[in-house]
Structures are given as C-alpha cells and as structure tokens.
Protein backbone atom coordinates (compact mmCIF):
# COMPACT_ATOMS: atom_id res chain seq x y z
CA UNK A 1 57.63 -42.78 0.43
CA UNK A 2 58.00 -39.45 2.69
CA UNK A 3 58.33 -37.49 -0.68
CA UNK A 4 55.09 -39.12 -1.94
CA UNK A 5 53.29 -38.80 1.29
CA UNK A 6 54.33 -35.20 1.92
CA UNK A 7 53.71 -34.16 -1.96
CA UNK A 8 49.69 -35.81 -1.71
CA UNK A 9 48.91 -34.36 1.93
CA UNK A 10 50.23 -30.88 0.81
CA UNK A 11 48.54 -31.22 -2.24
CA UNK A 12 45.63 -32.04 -0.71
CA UNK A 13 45.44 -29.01 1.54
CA UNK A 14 47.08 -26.64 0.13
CA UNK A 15 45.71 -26.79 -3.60
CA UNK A 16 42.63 -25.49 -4.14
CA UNK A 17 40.72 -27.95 -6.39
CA UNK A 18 37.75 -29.93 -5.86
CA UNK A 19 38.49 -33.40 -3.91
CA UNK A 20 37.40 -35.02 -7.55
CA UNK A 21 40.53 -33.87 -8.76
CA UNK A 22 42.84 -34.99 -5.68
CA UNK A 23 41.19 -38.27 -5.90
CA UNK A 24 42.14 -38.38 -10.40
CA UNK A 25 45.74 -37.20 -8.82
CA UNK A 26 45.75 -39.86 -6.43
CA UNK A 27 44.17 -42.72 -8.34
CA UNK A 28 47.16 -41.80 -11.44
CA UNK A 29 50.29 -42.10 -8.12
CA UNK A 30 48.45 -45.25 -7.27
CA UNK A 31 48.71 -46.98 -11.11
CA UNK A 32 51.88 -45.03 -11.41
CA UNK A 33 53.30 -47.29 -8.50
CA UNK A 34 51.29 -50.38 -9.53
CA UNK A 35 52.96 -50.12 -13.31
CA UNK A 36 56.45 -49.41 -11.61
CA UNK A 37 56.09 -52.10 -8.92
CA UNK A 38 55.72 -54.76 -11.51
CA UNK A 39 59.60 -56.05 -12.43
CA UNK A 40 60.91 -59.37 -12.44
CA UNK A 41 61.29 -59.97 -8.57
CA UNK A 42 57.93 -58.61 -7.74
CA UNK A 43 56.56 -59.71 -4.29
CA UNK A 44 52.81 -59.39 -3.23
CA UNK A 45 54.00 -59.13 0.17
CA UNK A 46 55.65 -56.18 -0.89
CA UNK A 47 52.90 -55.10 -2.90
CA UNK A 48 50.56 -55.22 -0.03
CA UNK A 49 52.62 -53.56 2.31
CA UNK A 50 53.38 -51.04 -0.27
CA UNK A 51 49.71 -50.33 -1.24
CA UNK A 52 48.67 -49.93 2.49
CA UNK A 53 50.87 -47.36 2.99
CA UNK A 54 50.11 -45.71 -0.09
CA UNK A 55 46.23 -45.75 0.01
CA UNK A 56 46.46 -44.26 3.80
CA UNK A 57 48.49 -41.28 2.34
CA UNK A 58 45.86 -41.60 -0.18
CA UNK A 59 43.16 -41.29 2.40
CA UNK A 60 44.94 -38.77 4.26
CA UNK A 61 45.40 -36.66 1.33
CA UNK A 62 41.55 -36.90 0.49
CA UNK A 63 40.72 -35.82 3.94
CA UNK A 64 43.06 -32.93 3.97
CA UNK A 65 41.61 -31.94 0.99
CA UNK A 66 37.80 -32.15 2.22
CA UNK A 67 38.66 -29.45 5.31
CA UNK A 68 40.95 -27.28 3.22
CA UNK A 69 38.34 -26.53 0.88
CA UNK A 70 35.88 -27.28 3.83
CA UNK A 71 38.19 -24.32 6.00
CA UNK A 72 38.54 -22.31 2.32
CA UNK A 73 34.82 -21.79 1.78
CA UNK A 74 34.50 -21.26 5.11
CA UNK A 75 36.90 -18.14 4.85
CA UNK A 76 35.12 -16.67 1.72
CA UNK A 77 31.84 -16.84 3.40
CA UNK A 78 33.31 -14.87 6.28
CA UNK A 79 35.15 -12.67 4.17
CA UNK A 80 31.85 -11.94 2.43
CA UNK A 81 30.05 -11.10 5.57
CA UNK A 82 32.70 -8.97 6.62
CA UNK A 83 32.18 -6.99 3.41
CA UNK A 84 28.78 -6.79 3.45
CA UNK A 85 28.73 -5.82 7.21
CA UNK A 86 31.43 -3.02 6.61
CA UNK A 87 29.31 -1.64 3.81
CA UNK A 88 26.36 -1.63 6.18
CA UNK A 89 28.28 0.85 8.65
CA UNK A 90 29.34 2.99 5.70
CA UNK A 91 25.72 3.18 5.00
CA UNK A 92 24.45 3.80 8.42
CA UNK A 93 27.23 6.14 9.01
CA UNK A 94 26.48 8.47 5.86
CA UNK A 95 22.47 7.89 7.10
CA UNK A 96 23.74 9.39 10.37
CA UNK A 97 25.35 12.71 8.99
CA UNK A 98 22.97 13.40 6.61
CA UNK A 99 20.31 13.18 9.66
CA UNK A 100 22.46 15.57 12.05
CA UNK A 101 22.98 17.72 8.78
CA UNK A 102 19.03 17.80 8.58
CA UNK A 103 18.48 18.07 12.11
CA UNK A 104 20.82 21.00 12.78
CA UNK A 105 19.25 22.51 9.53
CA UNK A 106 16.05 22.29 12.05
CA UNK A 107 17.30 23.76 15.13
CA UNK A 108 19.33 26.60 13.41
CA UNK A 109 16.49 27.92 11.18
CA UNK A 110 14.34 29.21 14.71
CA UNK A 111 17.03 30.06 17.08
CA UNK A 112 17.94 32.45 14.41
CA UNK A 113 14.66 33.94 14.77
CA UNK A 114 14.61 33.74 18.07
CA UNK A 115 17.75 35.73 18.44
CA UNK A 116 17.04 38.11 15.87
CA UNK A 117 13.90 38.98 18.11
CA UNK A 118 15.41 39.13 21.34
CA UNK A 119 18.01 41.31 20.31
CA UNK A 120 15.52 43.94 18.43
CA UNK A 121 13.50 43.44 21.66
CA UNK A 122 17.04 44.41 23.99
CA UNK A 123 17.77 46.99 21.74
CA UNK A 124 14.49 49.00 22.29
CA UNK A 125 13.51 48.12 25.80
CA UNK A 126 17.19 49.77 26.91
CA UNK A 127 15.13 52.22 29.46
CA UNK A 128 14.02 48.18 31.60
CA UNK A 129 16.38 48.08 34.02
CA UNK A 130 15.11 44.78 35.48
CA UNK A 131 13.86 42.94 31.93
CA UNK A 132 17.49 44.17 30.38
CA UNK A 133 19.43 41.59 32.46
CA UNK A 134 17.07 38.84 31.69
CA UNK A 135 16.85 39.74 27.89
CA UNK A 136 20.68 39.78 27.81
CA UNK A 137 20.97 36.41 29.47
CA UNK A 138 18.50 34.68 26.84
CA UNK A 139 20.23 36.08 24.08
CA UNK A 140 23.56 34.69 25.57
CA UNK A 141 22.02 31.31 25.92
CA UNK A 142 20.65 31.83 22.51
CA UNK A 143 23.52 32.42 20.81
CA UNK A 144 25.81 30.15 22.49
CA UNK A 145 23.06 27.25 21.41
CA UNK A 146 23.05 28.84 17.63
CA UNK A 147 26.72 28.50 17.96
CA UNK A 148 26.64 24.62 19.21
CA UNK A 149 24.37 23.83 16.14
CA UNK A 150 26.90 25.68 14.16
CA UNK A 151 29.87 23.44 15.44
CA UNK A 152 27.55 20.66 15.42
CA UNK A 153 26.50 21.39 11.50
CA UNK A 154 30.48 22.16 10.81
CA UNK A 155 30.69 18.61 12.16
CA UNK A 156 28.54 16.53 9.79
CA UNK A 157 30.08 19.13 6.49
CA UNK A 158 33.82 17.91 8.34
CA UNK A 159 32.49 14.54 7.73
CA UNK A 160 31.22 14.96 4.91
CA UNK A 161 34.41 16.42 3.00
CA UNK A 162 32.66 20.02 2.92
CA UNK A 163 34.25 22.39 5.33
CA UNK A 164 37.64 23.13 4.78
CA UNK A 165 39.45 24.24 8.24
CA UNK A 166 41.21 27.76 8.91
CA UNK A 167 42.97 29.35 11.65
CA UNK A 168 41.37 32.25 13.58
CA UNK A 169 42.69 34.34 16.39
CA UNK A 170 40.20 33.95 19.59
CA UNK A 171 40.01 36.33 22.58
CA UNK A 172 39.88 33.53 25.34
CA UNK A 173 39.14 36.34 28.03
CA UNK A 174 35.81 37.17 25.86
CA UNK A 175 35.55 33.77 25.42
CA UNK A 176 35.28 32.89 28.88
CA UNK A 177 33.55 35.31 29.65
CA UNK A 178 30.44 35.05 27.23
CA UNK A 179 31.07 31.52 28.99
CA UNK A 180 30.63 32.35 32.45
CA UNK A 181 27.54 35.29 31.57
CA UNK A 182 25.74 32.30 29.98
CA UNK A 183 25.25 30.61 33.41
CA UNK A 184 24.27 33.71 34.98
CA UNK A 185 20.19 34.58 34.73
C-alpha cells in the first residue's frame, strides 16, 4: 500500500498531465485492485477497509495533481512576464542610447561653433589685455564641455558595440592643469 500510495501522490504532482488523466490512472489502480481482490476467501470487511484507504490516496493524488499543475501554470505565467518584462528593458535601454546618441549629436554640433568662434575671436583680439583672459577662459570651458559630449557620445557608441577602445599616452600635468584653468574666469 506505501508503494501504491507513494507511486499515485508522486504521480499526481510530479507528472504533468491534466487531472482527467490522473483520475483514468487512478480509476484503472482502483479496478486493478477490485479484479485482484476478488479470490476465494474474499472479505468485504477487507474490501472496505481496503477501498478506503485506496480512494484517500486516490483523493490525495487528485489534489496533488490540481496544485501541481495549479503551481505549474502558475510558473509559466511568471516565467512569461519575466520575459516580456526583460524585453521591455532591452527596449527602453536601446531607446535610451539612441536618445543620448541624438542628444549629444545636439549639443556637439554648436559648441563646435562656438569654439571655432571664440578661438578666431582670441586669435585676433591678442593686443586685449583684459578681454584675452576672459576669451581664454570660455574657450577652456568650451572645450572641456565639447570634450564631455565627446566622452558622453563615446559612451552611447561603447554601448552600442561602435567604438573600439585604444591606449593613449596623457600628460596628467596638462591635464590638470587645463583642469584647474577651467575654474578660473
């Protein structure tokens, strides 16, 4: 009886069929037994008790196969969310890049003006000694913002499989220093 009970209550939730087919499988163990039980010193007492245990491992079996599949659709609808979700953030991620792409595209295309202006304008008005400090420090601020929407465009190509990276010496003393003169009017 622990053989039978075990094999219909694993059956029952770990198979994954339809709790039609558990009850066919359990209705065919039930006859099975009923044919088997029938010899020459049958008892109904026997019988009975026999058949009550057998028709509550039936009945557990048929419940355990309700909330498996009950616990198994449950899990495909989550798993299907989950997908659909994930391909939501893929989505919303590419929409992101291609809008910092765009928007950089933006910024870059009049700071290059901008610059280009500021340094024809340093370049001729040399003889200013107090408007050649100023123009200096707005091209430094100029260029260092051209050169954050240049990271920030090397950014969204990074992400986008674009850019390939290479190594490059950098004077860190120039560096800091073009740091430093960018603070300074």
């Amino acid at each position: 009886y622990a053989g039978i009970m075990l094999t219909l209550t694993g059956m029952g939730f770990i198979m994954p069929w339809p709790v039609r087919y558990n009850v066919l499988n359990c209705f065919i163990v039930y006859i099975a037994y009923l044919l088997l039980a029938y010899t020459p010193d049958f008892s109904l007492k026997d019988l009975i008790n026999n058949s009550y245990f057998l028709l509550s491992i039936i009945f557990m079996s048929l419940v355990s196969t309700y909330f498996g599949n009950k616990s198994r659709r449950k899990e495909l609808v989550l798993q299907k969310e989950l997908k659909d979700k994930n391909e939501r953030l893929v989505s919303l991620d590419q929409a992101k890049t291609r809008f910092f792409a765009n928007m950089t595209h933006e910024f870059r295309t009049p700071l290059v003006s901008l610059d280009t202006v500021l340094q024809t304008i340093q370049e001729k008005m040399v003889s200013n000694a107090e408007l050649a400090p100023l123009l200096k420090s707005s091209h430094l601020a100029l260029h260092s913002m051209i050169e954050n929407i240049n990271d920030l465009l090397s950014k969204t190509k990074t992400e986008q499989d674009l850019l390939q990276m290479r190594w490059a010496r950098v004077d860190i003393v120039d560096l800091v220093r073009q740091t430093v003169d960018s603070f300074h009017p």
